[in-house]
Protein backbone atom coordinates (compact mmCIF):
# COMPACT_ATOMS: atom_id res chain seq x y z
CA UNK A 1 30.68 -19.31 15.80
CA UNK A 2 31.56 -17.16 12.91
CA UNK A 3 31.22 -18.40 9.06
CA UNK A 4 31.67 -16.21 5.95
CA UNK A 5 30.03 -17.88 3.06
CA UNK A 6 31.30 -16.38 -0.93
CA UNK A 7 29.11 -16.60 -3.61
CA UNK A 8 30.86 -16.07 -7.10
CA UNK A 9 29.57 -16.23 -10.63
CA UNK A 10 30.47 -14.40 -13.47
CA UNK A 11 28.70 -11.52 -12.84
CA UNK A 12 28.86 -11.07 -8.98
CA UNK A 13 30.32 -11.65 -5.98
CA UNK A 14 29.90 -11.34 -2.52
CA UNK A 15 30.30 -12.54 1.13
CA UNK A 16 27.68 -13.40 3.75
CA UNK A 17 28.54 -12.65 6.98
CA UNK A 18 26.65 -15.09 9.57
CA UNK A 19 27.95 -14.29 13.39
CA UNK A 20 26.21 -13.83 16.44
CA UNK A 21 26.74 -10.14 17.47
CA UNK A 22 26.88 -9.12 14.26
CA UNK A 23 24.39 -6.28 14.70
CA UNK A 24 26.19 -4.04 17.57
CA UNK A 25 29.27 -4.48 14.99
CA UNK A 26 27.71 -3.22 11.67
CA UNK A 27 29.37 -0.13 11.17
CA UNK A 28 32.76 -1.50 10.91
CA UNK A 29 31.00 -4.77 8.77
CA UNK A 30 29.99 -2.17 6.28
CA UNK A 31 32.48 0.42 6.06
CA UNK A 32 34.53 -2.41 4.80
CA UNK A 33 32.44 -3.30 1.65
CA UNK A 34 31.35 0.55 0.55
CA UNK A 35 33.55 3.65 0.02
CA UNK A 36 29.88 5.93 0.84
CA UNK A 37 29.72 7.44 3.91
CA UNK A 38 25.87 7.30 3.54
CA UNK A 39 23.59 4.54 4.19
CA UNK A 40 19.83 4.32 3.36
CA UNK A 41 17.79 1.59 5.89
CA UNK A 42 14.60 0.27 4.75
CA UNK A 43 12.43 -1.50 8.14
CA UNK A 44 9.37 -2.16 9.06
CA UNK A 45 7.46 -0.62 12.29
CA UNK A 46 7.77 -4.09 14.10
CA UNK A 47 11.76 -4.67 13.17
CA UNK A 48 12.61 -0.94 13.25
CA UNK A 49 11.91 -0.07 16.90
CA UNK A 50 13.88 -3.74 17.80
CA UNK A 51 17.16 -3.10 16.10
CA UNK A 52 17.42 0.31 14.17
CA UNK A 53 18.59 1.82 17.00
CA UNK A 54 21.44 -0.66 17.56
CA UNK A 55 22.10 -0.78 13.94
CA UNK A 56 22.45 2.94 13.58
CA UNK A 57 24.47 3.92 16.71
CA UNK A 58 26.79 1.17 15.24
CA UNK A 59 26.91 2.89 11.45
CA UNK A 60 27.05 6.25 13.45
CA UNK A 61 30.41 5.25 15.60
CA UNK A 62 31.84 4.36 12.18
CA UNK A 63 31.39 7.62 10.50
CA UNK A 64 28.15 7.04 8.87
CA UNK A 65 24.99 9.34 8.54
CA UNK A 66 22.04 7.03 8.36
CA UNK A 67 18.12 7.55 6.52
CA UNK A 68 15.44 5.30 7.71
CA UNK A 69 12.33 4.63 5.90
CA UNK A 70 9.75 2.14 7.48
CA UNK A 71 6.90 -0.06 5.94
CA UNK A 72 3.78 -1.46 7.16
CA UNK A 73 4.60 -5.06 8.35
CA UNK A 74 2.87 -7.72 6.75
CA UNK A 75 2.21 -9.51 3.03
CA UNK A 76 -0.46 -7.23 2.72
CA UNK A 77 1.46 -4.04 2.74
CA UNK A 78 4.24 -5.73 -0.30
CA UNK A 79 2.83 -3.08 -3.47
CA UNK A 80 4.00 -0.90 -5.43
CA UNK A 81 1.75 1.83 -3.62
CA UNK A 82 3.74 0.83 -0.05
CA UNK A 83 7.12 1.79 -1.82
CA UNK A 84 6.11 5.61 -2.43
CA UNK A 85 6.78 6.54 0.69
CA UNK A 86 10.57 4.24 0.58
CA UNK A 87 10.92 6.68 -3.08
CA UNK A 88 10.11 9.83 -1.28
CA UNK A 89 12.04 9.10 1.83
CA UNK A 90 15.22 8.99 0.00
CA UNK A 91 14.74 11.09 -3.14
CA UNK A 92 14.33 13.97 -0.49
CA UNK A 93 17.26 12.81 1.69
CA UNK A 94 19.43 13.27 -2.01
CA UNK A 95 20.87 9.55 -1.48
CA UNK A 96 23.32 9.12 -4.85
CA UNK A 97 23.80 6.15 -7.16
CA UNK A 98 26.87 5.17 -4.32
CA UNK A 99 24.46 5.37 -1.44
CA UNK A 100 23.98 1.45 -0.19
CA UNK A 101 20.28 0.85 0.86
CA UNK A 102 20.20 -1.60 3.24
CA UNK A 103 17.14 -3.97 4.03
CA UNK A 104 16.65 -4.90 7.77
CA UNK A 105 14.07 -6.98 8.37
CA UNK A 106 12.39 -10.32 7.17
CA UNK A 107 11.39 -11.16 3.73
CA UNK A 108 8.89 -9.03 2.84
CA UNK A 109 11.31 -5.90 3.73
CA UNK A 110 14.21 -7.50 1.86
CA UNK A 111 12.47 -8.25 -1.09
CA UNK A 112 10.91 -4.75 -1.17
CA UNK A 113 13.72 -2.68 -0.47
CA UNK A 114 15.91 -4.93 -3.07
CA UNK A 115 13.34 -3.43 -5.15
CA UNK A 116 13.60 0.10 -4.42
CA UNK A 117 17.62 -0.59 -5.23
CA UNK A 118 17.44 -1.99 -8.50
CA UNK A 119 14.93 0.65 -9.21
CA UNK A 120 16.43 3.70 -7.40
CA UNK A 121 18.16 5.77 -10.21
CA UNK A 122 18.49 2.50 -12.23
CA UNK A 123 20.46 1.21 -9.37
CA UNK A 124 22.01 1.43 -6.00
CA UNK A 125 24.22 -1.23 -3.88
CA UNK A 126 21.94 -3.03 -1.82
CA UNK A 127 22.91 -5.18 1.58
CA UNK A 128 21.23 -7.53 3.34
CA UNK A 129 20.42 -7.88 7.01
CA UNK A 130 17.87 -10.71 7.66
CA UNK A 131 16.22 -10.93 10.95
CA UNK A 132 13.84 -13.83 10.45
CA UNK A 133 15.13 -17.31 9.74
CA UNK A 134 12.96 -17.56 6.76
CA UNK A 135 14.83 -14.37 5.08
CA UNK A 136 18.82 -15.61 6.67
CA UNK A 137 18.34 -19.11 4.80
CA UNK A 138 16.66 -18.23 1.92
CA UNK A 139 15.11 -14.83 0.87
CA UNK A 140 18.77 -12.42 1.49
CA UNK A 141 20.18 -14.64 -0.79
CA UNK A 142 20.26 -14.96 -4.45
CA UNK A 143 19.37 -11.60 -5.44
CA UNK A 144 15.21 -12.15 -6.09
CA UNK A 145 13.42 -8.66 -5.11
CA UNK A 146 9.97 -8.16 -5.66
CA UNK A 147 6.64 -6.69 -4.67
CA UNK A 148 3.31 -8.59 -4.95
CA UNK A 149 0.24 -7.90 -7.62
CA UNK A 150 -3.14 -9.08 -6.81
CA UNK A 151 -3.14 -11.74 -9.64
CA UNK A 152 -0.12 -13.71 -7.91
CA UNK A 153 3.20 -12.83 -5.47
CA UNK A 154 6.15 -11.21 -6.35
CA UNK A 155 4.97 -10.82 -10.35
CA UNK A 156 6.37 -7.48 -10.53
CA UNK A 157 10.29 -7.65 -9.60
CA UNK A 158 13.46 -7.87 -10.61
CA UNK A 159 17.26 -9.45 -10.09
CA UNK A 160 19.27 -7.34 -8.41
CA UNK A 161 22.30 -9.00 -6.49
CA UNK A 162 23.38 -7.72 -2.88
CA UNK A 163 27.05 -6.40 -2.22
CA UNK A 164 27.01 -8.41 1.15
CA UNK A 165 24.82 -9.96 3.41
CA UNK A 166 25.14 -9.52 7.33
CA UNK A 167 23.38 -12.31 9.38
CA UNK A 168 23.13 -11.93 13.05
CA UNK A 169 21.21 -15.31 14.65
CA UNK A 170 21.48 -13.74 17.93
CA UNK A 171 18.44 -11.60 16.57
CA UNK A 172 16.57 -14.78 16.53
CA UNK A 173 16.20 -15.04 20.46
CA UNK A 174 13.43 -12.41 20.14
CA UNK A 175 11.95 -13.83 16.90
CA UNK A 176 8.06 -14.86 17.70
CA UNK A 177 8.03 -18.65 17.54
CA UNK A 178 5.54 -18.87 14.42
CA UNK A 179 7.95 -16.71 12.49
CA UNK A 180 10.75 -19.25 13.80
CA UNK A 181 8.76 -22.26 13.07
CA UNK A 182 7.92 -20.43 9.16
CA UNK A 183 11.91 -20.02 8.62
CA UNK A 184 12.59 -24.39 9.11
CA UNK A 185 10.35 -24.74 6.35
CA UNK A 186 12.99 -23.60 3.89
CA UNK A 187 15.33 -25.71 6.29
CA UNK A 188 13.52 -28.65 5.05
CA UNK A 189 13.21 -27.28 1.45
CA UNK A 190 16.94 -27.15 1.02
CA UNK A 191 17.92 -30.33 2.28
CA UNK A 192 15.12 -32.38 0.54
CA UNK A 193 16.38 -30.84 -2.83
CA UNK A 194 19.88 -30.89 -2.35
CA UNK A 195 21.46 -32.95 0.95
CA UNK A 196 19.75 -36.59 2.00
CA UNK A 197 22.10 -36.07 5.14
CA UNK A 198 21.37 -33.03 5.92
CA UNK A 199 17.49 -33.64 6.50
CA UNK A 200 18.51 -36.82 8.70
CA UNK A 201 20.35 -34.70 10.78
CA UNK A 202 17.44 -31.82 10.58
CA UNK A 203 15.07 -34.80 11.96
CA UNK A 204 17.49 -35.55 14.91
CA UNK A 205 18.29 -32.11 16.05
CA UNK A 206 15.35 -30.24 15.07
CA UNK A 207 14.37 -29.71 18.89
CA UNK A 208 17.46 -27.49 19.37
CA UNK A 209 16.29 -24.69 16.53
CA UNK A 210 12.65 -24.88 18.14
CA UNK A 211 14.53 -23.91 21.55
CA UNK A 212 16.65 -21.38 20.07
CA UNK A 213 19.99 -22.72 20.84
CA UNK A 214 22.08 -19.99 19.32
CA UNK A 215 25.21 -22.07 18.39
CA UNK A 216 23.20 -24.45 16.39
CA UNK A 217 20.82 -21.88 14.74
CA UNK A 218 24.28 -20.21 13.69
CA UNK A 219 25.26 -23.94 12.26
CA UNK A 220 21.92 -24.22 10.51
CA UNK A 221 21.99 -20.99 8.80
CA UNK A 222 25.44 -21.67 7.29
CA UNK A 223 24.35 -24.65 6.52
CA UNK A 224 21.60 -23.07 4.43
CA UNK A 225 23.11 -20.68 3.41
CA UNK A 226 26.01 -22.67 1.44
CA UNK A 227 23.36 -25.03 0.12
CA UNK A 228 21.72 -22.06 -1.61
CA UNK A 229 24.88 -19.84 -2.97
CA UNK A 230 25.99 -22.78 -4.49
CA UNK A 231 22.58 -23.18 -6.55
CA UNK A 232 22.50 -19.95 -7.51
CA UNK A 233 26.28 -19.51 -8.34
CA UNK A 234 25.40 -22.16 -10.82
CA UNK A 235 21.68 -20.47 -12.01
CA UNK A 236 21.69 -16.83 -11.02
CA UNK A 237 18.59 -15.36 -13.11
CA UNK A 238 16.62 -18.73 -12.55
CA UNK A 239 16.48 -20.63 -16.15
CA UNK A 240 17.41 -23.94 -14.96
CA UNK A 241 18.04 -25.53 -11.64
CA UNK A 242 17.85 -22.68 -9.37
CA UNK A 243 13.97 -23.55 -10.07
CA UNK A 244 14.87 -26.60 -7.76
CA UNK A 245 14.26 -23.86 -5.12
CA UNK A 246 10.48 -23.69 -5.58
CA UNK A 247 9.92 -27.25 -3.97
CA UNK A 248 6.53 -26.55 -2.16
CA UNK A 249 6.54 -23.41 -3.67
CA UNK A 250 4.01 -23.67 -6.63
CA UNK A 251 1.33 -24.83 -4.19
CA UNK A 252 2.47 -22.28 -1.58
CA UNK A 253 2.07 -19.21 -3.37
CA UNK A 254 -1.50 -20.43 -4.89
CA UNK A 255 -2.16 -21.27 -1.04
CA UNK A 256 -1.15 -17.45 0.31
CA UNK A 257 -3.01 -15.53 -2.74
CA UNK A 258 -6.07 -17.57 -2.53
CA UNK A 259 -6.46 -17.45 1.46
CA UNK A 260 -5.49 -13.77 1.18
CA UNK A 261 -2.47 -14.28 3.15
CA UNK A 262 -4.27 -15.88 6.09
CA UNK A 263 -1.32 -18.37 5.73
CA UNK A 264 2.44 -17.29 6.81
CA UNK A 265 4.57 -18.05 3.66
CA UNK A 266 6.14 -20.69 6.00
CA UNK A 267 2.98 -22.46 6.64
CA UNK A 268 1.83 -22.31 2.76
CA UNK A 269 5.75 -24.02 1.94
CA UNK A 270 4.85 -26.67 4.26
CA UNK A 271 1.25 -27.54 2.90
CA UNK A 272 3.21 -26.72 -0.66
CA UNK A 273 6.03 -29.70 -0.18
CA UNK A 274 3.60 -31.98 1.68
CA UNK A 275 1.41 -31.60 -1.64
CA UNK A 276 4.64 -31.96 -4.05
CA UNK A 277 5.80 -34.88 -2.13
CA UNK A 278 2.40 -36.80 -2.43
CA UNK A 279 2.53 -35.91 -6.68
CA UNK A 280 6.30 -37.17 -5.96
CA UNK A 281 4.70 -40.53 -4.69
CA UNK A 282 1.56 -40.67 -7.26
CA UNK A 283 4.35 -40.47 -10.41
CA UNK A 284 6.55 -43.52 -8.55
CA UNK A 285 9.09 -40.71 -8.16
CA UNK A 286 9.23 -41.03 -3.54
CA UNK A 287 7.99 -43.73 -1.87
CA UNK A 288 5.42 -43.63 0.93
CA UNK A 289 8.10 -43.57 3.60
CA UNK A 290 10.08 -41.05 2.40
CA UNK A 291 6.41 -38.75 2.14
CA UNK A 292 6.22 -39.70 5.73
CA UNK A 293 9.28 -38.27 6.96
CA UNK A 294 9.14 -34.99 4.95
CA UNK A 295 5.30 -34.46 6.72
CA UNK A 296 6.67 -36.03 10.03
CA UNK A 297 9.94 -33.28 10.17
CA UNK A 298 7.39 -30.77 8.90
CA UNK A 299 5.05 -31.34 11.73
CA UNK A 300 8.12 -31.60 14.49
CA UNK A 301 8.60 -27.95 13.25
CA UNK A 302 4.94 -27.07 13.98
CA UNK A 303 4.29 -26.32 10.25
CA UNK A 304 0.82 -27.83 9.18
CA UNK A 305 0.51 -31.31 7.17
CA UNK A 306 -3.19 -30.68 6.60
CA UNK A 307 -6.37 -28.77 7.46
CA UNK A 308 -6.98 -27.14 4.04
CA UNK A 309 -9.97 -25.60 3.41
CA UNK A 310 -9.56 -23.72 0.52
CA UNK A 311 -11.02 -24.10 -2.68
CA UNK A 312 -9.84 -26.49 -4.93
CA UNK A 313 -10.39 -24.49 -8.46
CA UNK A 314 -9.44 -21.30 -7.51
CA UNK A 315 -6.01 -22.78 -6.29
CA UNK A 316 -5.26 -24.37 -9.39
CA UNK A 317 -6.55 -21.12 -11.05
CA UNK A 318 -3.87 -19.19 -9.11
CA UNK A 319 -0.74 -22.15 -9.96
CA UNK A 320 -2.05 -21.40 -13.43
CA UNK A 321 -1.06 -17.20 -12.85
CA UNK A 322 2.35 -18.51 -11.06
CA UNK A 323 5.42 -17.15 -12.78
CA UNK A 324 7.03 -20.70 -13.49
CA UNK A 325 4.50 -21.66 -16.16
CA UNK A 326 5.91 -21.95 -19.56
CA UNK A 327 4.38 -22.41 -22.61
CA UNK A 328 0.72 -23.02 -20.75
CA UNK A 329 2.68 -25.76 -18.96
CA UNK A 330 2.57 -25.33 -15.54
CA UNK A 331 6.15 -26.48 -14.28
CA UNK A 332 6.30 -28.58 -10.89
CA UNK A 333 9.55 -28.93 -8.62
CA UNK A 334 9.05 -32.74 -7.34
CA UNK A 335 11.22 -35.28 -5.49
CA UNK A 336 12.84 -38.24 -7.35
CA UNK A 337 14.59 -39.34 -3.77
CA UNK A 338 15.56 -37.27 -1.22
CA UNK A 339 17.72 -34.48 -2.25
CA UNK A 340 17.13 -34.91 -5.78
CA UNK A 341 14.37 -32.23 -7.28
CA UNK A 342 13.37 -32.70 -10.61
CA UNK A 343 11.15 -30.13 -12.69
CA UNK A 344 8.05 -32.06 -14.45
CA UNK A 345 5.56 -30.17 -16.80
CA UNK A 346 3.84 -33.91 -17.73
CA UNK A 347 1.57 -33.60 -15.01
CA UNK A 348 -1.86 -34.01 -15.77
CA UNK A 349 -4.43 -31.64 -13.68
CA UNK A 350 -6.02 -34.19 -12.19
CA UNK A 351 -2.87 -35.30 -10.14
CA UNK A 352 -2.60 -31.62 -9.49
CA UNK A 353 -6.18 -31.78 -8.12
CA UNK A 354 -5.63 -34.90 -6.02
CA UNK A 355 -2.69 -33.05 -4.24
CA UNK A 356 -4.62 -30.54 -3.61
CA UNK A 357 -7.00 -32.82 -2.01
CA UNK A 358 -4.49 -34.30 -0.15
CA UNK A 359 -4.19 -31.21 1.84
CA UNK A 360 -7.33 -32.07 3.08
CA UNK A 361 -6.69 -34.54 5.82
């Protein structure tokens, strides 16, 4: 199965690419959206050894040369001080302003090297090629790059869209389950904001992504995939409902500063939208069956419901550092039905606090 997605606004456009197979065909992918015969690749020392060498004998047999910098894996590693060595790498390799850097990896890599392009001589073409999930239904799209600072994630960063993005779900097959299970949290996220029927169909067939049936991972990334180009076609730098992408998120992000990244960013979404869904059902907004289905799909994915033991104040110290407060407001994505999000900054802390605490059982 083979689906090529566009994403147009004013200011960009672009094409993702999601086929099985993709990777042994990159070359010829990529010679067809860049004029450079020169290609930067930004990995990580668990992706690289998997698929760089497939990657570049493919760019190779279509006339590329190829420069490969590698990262640390892990949140941990996502600074500004893990990027020298990305700078160095290709300010000694002489890349130009028409040299595409290309990000292969999961989130973390794509959001760092998107940095290092917007950045890189105030800006070089960037492409995406996701290997996780996670990153092929949400991070590679939209244009979001970004490293971490220890007062919250991804504070310093910046918008910088791709020229294309290459998806390969065949990749998947050696994806470690936990990473697989991290990547249907933003499954879930993107149909309870935007498609009702989508998320009844996620709860039937779930059991088919968590035994890595190819044809329907390939299905549920398009899927995904559409359901996020269209928000940001319509919201590309984030002022209005391309926020409806933070569902969970808020929580989340206070979640994987706080435990020091303990949590996978997939396990902190699905503590983060099992928390916004019981605020949801505390302002009238879902009602208690609907908060059971979003933690019963969440759980069928093997995402935690519960178990928190973190702090209560310093997680609502950390929502208070997260980039979507406004005004001293902190601004919450919430549920008013499935597949309607709604932004509320009315909510009172203590609310806040009791989803916390809700987390708890």
């Amino acid at each position: 199965m083979s689906s090529t997605i566009p994403i147009v606004s004013a200011a960009f456009r672009y094409d993702v690419v999601v086929r099985p197979g993709l990777l042994a065909e990159a070359g010829a992918a990529i010679a067809a959206v860049t004029q450079s015969r020169r290609l930067a690749i930004v990995t990580d020392s668990n992706v690289g050894p998997l698929y760089a060498p497939a990657l570049r004998a493919s760019l190779t047999a279509a006339g590329f040369q190829s420069i490969l910098a590698t990262l640390p894996p892990g949140e941990s590693h996502k600074t500004l001080a893990d990027l020298a060595g990305v700078y160095n790498c290709f300010l000694e390799a002489r890349i130009e302003r028409s040299t595409p850097i290309l990000a292969l990896g999961g989130g973390i890599v794509g959001d760092m090297a998107g940095f290092v392009a917007a950045t890189m001589m105030r800006g070089v073409p960037f492409i995406q090629m996701p290997t996780t999930l996670l990153a092929m239904v949400d991070a590679s799209v939209g244009g979001k790059t970004g490293v971490n600072h220890p007062v919250g994630k991804n504070l310093i960063g910046a918008f910088h869209q791709p020229i294309a993005v290459f998806i390969d779900p065949a990749v998947l097959q050696t994806l470690p389950s936990r990473e697989l299970h991290g990547g249907l949290a933003e499954c879930i996220k993107h149909d309870c904001i935007r498609d009702a029927g989508g998320f009844a169909a996620l709860e039937r067939d779930i059991s088919r992504a968590l035994s890595c049936d190819i044809d329907y991972l390939s299905q549920l990334v398009a899927h995904n995939v559409v359901i996020k180009a269209r928000v940001v076609e319509q919201d590309p730098l984030e002022k209005g409902p391309r926020a409806h992408l933070n569902f969970g998120h808020t929580f989340a992000h206070a979640i994987e500063t706080v435990s020091g990244h303990s949590y996978t960013h997939g396990q902190a979404v699905a503590l983060g939208m099992v928390a916004a869904a019981h605020l949801s059902q505390s302002l009238g907004l879902l009602d208690e069956a609907t908060v059971g289905r979003i933690r019963a799909v969440i759980a069928r994915a093997a995402l935690p419901t519960g178990g928190l033991k973190l702090d209560s104040p310093s997680l609502m110290g950390a929502m208070a550092s997260d980039k979507k407060v406004a005004d001293g407001r902190l601004r919450l994505v919430l549920l008013d039905g499935l597949g309607k999000a709604v932004i509320r900054d009315d909510v009172t802390l203590e609310l806040v606090r009791a989803a916390i605490e809700s987390l708890r059982k």
